[in-house]
PDB file of N, CA and C in Angstrom:
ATOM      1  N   UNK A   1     103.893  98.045  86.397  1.00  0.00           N
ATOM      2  CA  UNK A   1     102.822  98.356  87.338  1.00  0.00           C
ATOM      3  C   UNK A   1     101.529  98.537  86.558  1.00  0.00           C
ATOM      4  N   UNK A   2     100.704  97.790  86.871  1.00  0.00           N
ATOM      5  CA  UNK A   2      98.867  98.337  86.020  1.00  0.00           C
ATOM      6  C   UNK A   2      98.341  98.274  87.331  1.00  0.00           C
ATOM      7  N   UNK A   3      97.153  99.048  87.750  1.00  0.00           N
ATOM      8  CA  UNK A   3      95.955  99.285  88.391  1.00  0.00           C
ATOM      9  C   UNK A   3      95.032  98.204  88.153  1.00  0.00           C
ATOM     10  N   UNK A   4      94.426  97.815  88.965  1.00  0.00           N
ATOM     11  CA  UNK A   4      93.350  96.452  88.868  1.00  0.00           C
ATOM     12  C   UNK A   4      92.260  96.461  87.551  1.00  0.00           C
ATOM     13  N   UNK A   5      92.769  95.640  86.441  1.00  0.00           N
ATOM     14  CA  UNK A   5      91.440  95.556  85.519  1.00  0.00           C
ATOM     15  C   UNK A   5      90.427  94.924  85.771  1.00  0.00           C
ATOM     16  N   UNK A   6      89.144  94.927  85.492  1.00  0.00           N
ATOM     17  CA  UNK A   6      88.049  94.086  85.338  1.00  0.00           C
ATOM     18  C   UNK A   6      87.162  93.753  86.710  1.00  0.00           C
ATOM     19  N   UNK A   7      87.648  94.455  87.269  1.00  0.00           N
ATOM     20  CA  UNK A   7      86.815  94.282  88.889  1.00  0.00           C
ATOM     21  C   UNK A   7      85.553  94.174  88.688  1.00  0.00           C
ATOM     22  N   UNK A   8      84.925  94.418  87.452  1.00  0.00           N
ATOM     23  CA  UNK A   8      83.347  94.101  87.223  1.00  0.00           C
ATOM     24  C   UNK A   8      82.987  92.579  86.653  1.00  0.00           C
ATOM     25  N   UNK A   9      83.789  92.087  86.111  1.00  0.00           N
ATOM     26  CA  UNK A   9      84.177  90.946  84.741  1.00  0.00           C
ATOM     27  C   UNK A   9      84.769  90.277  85.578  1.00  0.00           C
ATOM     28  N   UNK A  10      84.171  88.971  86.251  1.00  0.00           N
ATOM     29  CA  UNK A  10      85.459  87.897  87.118  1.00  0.00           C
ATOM     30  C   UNK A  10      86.189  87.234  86.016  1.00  0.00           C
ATOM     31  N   UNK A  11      85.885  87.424  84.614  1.00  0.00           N
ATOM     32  CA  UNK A  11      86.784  86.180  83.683  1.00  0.00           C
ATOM     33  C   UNK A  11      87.725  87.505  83.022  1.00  0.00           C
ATOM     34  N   UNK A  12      87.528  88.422  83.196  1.00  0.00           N
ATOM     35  CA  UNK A  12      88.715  89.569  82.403  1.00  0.00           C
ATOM     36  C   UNK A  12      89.334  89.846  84.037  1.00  0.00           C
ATOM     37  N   UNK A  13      89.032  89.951  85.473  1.00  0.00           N
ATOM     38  CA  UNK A  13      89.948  90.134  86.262  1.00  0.00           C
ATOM     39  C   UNK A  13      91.062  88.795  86.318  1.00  0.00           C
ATOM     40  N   UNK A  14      90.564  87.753  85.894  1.00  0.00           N
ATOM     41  CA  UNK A  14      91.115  86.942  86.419  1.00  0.00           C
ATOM     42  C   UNK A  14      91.931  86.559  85.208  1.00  0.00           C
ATOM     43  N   UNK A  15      92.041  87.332  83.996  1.00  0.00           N
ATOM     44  CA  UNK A  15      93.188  87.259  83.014  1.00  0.00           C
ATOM     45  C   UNK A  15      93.856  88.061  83.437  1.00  0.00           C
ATOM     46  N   UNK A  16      93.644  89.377  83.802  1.00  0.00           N
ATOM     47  CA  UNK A  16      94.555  90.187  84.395  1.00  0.00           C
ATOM     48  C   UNK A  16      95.777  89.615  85.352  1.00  0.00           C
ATOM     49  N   UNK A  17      94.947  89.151  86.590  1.00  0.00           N
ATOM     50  CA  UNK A  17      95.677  88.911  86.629  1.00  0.00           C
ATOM     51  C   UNK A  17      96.641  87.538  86.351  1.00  0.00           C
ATOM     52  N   UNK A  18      96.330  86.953  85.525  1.00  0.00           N
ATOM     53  CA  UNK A  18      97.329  85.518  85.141  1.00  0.00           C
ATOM     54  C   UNK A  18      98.436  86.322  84.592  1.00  0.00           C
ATOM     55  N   UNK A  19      98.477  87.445  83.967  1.00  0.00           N
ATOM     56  CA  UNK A  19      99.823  88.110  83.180  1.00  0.00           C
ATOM     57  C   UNK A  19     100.473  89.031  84.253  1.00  0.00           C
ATOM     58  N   UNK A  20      99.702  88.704  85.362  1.00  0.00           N
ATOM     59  CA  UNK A  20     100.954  89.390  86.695  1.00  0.00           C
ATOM     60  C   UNK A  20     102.091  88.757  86.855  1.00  0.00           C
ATOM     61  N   UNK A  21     103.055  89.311  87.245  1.00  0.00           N
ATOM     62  CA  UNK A  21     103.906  88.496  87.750  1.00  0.00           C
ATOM     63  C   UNK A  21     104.293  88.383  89.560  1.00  0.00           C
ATOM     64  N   UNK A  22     103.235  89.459  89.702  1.00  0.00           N
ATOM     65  CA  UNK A  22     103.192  89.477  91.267  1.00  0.00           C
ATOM     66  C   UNK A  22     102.316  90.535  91.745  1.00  0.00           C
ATOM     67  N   UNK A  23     101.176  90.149  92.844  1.00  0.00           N
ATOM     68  CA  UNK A  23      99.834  90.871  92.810  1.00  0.00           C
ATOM     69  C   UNK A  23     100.271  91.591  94.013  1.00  0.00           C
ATOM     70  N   UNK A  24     100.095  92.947  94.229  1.00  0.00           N
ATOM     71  CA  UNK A  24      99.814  93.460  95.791  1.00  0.00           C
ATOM     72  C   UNK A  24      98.414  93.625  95.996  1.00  0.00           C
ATOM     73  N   UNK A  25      97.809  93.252  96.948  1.00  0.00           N
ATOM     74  CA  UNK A  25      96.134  93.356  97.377  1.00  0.00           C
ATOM     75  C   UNK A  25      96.035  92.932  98.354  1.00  0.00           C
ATOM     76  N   UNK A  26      94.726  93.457  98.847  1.00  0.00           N
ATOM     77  CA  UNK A  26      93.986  93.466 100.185  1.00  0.00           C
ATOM     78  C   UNK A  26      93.400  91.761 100.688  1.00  0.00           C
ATOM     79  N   UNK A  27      93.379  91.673 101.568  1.00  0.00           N
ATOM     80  CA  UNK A  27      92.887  90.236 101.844  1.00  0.00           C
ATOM     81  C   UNK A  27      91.299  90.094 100.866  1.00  0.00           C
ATOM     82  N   UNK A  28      91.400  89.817 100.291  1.00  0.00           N
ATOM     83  CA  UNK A  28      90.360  89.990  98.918  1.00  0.00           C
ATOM     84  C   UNK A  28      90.520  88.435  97.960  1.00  0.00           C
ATOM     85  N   UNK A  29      89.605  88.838  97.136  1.00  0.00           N
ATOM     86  CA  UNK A  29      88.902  87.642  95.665  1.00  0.00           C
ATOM     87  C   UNK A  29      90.522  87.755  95.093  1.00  0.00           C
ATOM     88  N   UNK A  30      91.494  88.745  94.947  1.00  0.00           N
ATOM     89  CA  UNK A  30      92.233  89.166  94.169  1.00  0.00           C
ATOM     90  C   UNK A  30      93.455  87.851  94.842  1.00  0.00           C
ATOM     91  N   UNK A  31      93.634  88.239  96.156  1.00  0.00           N
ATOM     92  CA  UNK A  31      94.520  87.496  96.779  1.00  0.00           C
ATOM     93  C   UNK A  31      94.136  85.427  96.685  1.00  0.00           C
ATOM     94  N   UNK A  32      92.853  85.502  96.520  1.00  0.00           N
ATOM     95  CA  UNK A  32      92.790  83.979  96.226  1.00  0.00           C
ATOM     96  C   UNK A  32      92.634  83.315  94.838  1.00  0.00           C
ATOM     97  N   UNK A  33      92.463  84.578  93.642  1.00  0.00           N
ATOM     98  CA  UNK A  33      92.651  83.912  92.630  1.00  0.00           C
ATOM     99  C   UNK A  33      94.165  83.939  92.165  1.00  0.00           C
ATOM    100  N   UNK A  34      95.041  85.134  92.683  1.00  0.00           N
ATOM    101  CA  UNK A  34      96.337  85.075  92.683  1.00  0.00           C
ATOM    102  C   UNK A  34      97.306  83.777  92.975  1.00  0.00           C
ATOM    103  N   UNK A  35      96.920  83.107  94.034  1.00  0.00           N
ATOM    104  CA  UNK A  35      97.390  81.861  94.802  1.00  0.00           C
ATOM    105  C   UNK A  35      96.906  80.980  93.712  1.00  0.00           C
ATOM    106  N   UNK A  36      95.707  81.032  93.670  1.00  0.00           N
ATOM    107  CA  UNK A  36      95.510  79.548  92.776  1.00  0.00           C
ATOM    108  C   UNK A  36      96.615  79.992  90.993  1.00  0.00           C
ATOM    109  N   UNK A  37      96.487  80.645  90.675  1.00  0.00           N
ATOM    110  CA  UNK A  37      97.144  80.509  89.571  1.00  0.00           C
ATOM    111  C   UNK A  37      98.460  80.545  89.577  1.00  0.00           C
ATOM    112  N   UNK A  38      98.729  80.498  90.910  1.00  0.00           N
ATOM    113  CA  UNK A  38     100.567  79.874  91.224  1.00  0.00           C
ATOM    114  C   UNK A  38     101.099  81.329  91.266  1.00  0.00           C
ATOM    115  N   UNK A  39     100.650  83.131  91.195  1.00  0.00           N
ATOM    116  CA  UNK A  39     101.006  84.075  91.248  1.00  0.00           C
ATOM    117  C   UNK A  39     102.268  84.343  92.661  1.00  0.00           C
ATOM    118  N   UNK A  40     103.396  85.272  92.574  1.00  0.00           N
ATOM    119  CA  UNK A  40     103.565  85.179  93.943  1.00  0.00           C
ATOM    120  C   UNK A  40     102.585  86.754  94.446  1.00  0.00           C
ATOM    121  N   UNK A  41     101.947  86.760  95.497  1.00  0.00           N
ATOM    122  CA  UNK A  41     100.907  87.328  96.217  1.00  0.00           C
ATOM    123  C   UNK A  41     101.308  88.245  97.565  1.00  0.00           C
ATOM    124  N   UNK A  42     101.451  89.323  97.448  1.00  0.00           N
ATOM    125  CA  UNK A  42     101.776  90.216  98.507  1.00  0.00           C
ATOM    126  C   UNK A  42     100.529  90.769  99.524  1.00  0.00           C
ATOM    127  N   UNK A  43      99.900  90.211  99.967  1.00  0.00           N
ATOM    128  CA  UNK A  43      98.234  90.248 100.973  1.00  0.00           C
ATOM    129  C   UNK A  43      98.726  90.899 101.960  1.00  0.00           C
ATOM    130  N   UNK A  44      97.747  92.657 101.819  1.00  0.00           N
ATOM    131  CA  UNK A  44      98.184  93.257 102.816  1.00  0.00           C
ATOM    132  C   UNK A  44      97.032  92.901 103.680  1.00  0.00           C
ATOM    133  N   UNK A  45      97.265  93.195 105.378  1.00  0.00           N
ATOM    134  CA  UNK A  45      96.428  92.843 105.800  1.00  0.00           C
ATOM    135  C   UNK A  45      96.058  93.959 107.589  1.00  0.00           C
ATOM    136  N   UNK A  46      94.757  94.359 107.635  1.00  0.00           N
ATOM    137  CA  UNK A  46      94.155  94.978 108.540  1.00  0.00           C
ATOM    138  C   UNK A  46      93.600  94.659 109.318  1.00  0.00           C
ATOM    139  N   UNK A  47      92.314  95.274 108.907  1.00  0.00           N
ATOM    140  CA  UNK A  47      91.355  94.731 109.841  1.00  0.00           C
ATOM    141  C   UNK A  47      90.250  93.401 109.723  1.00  0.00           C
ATOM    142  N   UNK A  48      91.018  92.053 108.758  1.00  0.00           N
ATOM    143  CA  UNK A  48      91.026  90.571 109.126  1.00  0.00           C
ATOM    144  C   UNK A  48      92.618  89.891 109.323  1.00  0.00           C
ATOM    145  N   UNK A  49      92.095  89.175 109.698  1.00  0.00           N
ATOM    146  CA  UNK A  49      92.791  88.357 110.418  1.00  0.00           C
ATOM    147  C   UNK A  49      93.801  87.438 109.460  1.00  0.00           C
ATOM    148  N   UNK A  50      95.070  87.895 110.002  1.00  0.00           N
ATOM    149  CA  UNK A  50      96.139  87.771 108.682  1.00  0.00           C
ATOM    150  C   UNK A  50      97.196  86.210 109.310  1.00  0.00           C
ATOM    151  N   UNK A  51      96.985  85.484 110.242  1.00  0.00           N
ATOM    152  CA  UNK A  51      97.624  84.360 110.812  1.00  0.00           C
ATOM    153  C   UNK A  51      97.076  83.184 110.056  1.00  0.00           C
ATOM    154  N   UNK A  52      95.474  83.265 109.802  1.00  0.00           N
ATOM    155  CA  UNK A  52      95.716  82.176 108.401  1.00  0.00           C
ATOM    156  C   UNK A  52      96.008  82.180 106.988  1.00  0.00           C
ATOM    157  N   UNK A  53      96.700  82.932 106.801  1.00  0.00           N
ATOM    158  CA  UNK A  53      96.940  83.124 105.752  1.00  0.00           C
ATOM    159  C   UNK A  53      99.390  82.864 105.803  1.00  0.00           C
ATOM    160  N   UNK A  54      99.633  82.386 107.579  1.00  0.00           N
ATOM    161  CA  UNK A  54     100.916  82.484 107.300  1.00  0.00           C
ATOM    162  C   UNK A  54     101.608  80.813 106.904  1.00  0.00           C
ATOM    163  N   UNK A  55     102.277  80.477 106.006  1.00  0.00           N
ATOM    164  CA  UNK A  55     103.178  79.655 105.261  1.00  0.00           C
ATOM    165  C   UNK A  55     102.068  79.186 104.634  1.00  0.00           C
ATOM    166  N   UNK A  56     100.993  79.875 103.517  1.00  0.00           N
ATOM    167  CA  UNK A  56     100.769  79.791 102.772  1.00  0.00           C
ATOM    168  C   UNK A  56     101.327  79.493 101.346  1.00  0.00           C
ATOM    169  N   UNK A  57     101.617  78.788 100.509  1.00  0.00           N
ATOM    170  CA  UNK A  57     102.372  78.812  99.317  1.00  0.00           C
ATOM    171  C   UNK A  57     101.855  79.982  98.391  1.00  0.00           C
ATOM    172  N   UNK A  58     103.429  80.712  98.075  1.00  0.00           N
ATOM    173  CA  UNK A  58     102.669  82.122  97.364  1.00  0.00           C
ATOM    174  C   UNK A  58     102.549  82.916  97.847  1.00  0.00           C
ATOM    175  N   UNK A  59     101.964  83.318  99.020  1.00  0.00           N
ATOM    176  CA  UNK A  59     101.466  84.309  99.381  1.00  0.00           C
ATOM    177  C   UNK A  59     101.923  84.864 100.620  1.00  0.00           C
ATOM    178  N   UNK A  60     102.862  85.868 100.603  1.00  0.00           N
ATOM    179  CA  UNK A  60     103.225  86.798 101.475  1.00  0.00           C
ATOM    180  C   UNK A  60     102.626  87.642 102.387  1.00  0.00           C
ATOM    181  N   UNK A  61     102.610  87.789 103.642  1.00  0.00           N
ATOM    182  CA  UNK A  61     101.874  88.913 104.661  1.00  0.00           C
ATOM    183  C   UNK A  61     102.009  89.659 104.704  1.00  0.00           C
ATOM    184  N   UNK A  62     101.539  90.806 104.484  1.00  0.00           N
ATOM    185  CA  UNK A  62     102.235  92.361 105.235  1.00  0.00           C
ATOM    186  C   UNK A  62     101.094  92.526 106.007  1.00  0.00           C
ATOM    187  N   UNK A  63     101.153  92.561 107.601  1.00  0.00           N
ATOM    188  CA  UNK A  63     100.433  93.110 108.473  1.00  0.00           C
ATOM    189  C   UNK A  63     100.155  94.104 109.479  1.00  0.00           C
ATOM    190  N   UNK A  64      99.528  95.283 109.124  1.00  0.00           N
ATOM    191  CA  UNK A  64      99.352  96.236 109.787  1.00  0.00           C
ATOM    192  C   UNK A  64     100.408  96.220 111.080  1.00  0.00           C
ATOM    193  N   UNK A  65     100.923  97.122 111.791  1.00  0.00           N
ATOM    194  CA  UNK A  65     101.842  97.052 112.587  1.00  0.00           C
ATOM    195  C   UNK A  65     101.059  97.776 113.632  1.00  0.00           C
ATOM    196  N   UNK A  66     100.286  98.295 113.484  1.00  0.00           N
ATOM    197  CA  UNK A  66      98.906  98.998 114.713  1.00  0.00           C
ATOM    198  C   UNK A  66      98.520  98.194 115.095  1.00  0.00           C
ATOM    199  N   UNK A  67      98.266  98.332 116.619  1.00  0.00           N
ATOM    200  CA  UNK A  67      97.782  97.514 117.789  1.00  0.00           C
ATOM    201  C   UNK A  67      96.585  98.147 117.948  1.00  0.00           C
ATOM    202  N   UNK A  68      95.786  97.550 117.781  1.00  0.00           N
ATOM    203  CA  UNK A  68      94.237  97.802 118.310  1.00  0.00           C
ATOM    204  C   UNK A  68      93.062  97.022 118.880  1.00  0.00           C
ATOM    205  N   UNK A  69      92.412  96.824 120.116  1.00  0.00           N
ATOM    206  CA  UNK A  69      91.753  96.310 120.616  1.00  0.00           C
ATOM    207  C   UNK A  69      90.912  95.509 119.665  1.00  0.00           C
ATOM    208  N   UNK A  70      90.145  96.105 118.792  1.00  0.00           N
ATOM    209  CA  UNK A  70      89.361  95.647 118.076  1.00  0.00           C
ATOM    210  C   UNK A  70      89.744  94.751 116.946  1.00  0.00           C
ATOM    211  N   UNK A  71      91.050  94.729 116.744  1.00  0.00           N
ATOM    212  CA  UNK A  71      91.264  93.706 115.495  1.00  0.00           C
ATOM    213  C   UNK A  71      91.373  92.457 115.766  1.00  0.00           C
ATOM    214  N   UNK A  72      91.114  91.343 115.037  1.00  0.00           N
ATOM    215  CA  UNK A  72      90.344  91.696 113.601  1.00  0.00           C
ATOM    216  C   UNK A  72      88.528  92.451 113.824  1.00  0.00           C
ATOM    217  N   UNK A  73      88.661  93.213 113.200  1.00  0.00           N
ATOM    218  CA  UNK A  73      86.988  93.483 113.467  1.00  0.00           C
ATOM    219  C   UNK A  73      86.577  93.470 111.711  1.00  0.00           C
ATOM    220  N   UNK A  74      87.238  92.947 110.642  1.00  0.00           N
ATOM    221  CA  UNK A  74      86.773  93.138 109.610  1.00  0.00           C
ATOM    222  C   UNK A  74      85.496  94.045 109.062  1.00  0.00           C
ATOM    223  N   UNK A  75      85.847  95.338 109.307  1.00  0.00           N
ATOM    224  CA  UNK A  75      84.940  96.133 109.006  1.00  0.00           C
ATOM    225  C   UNK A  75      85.693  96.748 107.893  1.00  0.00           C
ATOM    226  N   UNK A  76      85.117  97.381 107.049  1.00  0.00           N
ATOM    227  CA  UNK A  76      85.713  98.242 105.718  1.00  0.00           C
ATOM    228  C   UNK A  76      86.240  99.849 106.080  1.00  0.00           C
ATOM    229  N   UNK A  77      85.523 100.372 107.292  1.00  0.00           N
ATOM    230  CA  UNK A  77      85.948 101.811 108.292  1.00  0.00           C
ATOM    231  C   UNK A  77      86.360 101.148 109.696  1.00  0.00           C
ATOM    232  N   UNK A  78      86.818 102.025 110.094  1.00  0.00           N
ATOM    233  CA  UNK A  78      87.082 102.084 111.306  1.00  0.00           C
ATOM    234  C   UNK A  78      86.882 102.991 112.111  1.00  0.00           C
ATOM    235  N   UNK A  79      86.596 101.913 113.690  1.00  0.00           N
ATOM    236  CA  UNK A  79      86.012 102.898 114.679  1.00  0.00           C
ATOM    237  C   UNK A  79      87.101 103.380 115.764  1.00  0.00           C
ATOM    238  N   UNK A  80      88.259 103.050 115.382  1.00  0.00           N
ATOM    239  CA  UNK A  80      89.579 103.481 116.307  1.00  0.00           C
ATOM    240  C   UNK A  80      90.055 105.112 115.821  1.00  0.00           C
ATOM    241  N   UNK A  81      90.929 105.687 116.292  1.00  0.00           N
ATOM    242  CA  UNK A  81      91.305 106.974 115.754  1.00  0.00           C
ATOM    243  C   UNK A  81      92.154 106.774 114.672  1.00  0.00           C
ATOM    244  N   UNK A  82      92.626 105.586 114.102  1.00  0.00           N
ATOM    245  CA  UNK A  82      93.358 105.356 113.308  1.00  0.00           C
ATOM    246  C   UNK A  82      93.199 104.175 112.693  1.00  0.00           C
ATOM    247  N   UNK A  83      92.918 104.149 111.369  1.00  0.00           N
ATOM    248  CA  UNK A  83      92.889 103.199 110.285  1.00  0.00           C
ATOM    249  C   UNK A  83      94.094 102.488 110.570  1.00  0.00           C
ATOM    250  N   UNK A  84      93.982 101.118 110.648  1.00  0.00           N
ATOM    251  CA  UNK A  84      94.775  99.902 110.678  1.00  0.00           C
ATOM    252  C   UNK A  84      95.596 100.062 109.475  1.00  0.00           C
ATOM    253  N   UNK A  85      95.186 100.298 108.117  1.00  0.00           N
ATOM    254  CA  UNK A  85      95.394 100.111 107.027  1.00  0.00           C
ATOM    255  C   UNK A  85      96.750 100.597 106.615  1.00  0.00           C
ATOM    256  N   UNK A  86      96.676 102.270 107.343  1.00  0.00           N
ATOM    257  CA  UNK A  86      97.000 103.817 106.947  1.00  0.00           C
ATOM    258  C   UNK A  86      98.810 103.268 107.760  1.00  0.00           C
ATOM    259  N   UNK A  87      99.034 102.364 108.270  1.00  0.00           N
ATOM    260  CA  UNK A  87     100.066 101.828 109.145  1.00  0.00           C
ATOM    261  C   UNK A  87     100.984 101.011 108.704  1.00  0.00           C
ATOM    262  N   UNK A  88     100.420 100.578 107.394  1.00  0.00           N
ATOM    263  CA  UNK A  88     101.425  99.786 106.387  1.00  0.00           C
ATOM    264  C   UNK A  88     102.148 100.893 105.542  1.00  0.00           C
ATOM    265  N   UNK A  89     103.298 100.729 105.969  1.00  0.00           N
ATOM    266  CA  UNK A  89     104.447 101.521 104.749  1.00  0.00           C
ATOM    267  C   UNK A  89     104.698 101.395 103.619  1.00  0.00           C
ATOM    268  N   UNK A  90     104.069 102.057 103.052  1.00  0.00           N
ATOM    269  CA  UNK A  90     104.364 101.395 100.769  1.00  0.00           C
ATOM    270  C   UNK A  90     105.974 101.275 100.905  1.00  0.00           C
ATOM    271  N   UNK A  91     106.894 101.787 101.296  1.00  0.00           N
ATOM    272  CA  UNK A  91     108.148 101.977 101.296  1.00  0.00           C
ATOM    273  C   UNK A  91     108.608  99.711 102.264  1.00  0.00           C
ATOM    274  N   UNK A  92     107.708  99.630 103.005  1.00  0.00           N
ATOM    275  CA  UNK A  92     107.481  97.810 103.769  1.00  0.00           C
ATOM    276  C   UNK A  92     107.198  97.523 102.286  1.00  0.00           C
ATOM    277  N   UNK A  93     105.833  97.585 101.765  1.00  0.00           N
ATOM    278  CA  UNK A  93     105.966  97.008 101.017  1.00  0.00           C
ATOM    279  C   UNK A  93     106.453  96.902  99.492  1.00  0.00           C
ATOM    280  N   UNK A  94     106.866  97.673  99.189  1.00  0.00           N
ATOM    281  CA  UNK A  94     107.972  97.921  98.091  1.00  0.00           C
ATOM    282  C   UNK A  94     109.165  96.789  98.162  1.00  0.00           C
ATOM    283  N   UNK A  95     109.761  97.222  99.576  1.00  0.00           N
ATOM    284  CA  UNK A  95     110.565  96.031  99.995  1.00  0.00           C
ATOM    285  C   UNK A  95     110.829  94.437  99.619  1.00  0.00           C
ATOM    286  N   UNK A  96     109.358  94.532 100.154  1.00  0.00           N
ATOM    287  CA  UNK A  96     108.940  93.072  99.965  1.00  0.00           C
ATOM    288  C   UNK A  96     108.916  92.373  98.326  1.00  0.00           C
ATOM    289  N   UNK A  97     107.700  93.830  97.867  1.00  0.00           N
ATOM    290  CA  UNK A  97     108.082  93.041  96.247  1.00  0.00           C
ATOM    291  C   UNK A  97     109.190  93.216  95.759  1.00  0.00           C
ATOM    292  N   UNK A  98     110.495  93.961  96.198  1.00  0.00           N
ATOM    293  CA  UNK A  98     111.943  94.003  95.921  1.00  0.00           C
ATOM    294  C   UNK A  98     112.717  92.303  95.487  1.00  0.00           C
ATOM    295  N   UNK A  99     112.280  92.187  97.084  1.00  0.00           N
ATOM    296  CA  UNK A  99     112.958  90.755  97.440  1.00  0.00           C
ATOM    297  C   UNK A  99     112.090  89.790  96.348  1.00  0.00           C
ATOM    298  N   UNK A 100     111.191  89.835  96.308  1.00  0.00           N
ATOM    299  CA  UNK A 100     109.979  88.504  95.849  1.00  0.00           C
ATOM    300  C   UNK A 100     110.821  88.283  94.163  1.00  0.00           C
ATOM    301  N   UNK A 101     110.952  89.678  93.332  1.00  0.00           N
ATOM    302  CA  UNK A 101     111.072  89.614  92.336  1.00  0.00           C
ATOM    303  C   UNK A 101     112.945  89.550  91.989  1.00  0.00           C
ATOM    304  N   UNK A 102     113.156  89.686  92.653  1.00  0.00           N
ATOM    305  CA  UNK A 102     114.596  89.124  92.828  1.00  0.00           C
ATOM    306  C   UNK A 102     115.037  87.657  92.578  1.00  0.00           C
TER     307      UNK A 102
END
């Protein structure tokens, strides 16, 4: 497990991650340089819109399981009583990278 390096540096994030062997991240820069370098890619996903991103090569969905009027509203807060986000189970996705790295 490492914490995201180089988020300032796109040529040191993007060594980072080439020595992943499997990225968890937000529908983000992280999730599309992951894909291109053939990474397998666990893209969690909120408040955008996570259907283009399904039988993607690589890249796995985990999508919020909260129903909310407003999604996708790709905003970074939210104006519902409950974060979309806060609805994904680390214990879902643990799972997932269980299976992936199997």
């Amino acid at each position: 497990v490492s914490w995201q390096k180089g988020h300032r540096d796109l040529r040191r994030y993007t060594e980072w991650i080439g020595q992943c062997r499997l990225l968890v991240t937000s529908d983000s820069l992280g999730q599309a340089i992951g894909q291109a370098l053939g990474k397998q890619v666990v893209s969690l996903y909120g408040p955008t819109h996570h259907r283009r991103m399904q039988g993607v090569r690589n890249v796995t969905v985990v999508a919020s399981p909260l129903e909310c009027p407003l999604r996708p509203c790709y905003l970074p807060y939210c104006q519902n009583s409950r974060f979309c986000m806060e609805a994904i189970l680390p214990a879902e996705v643990a799972a997932v990278c269980e299976r992936l790295l199997s």
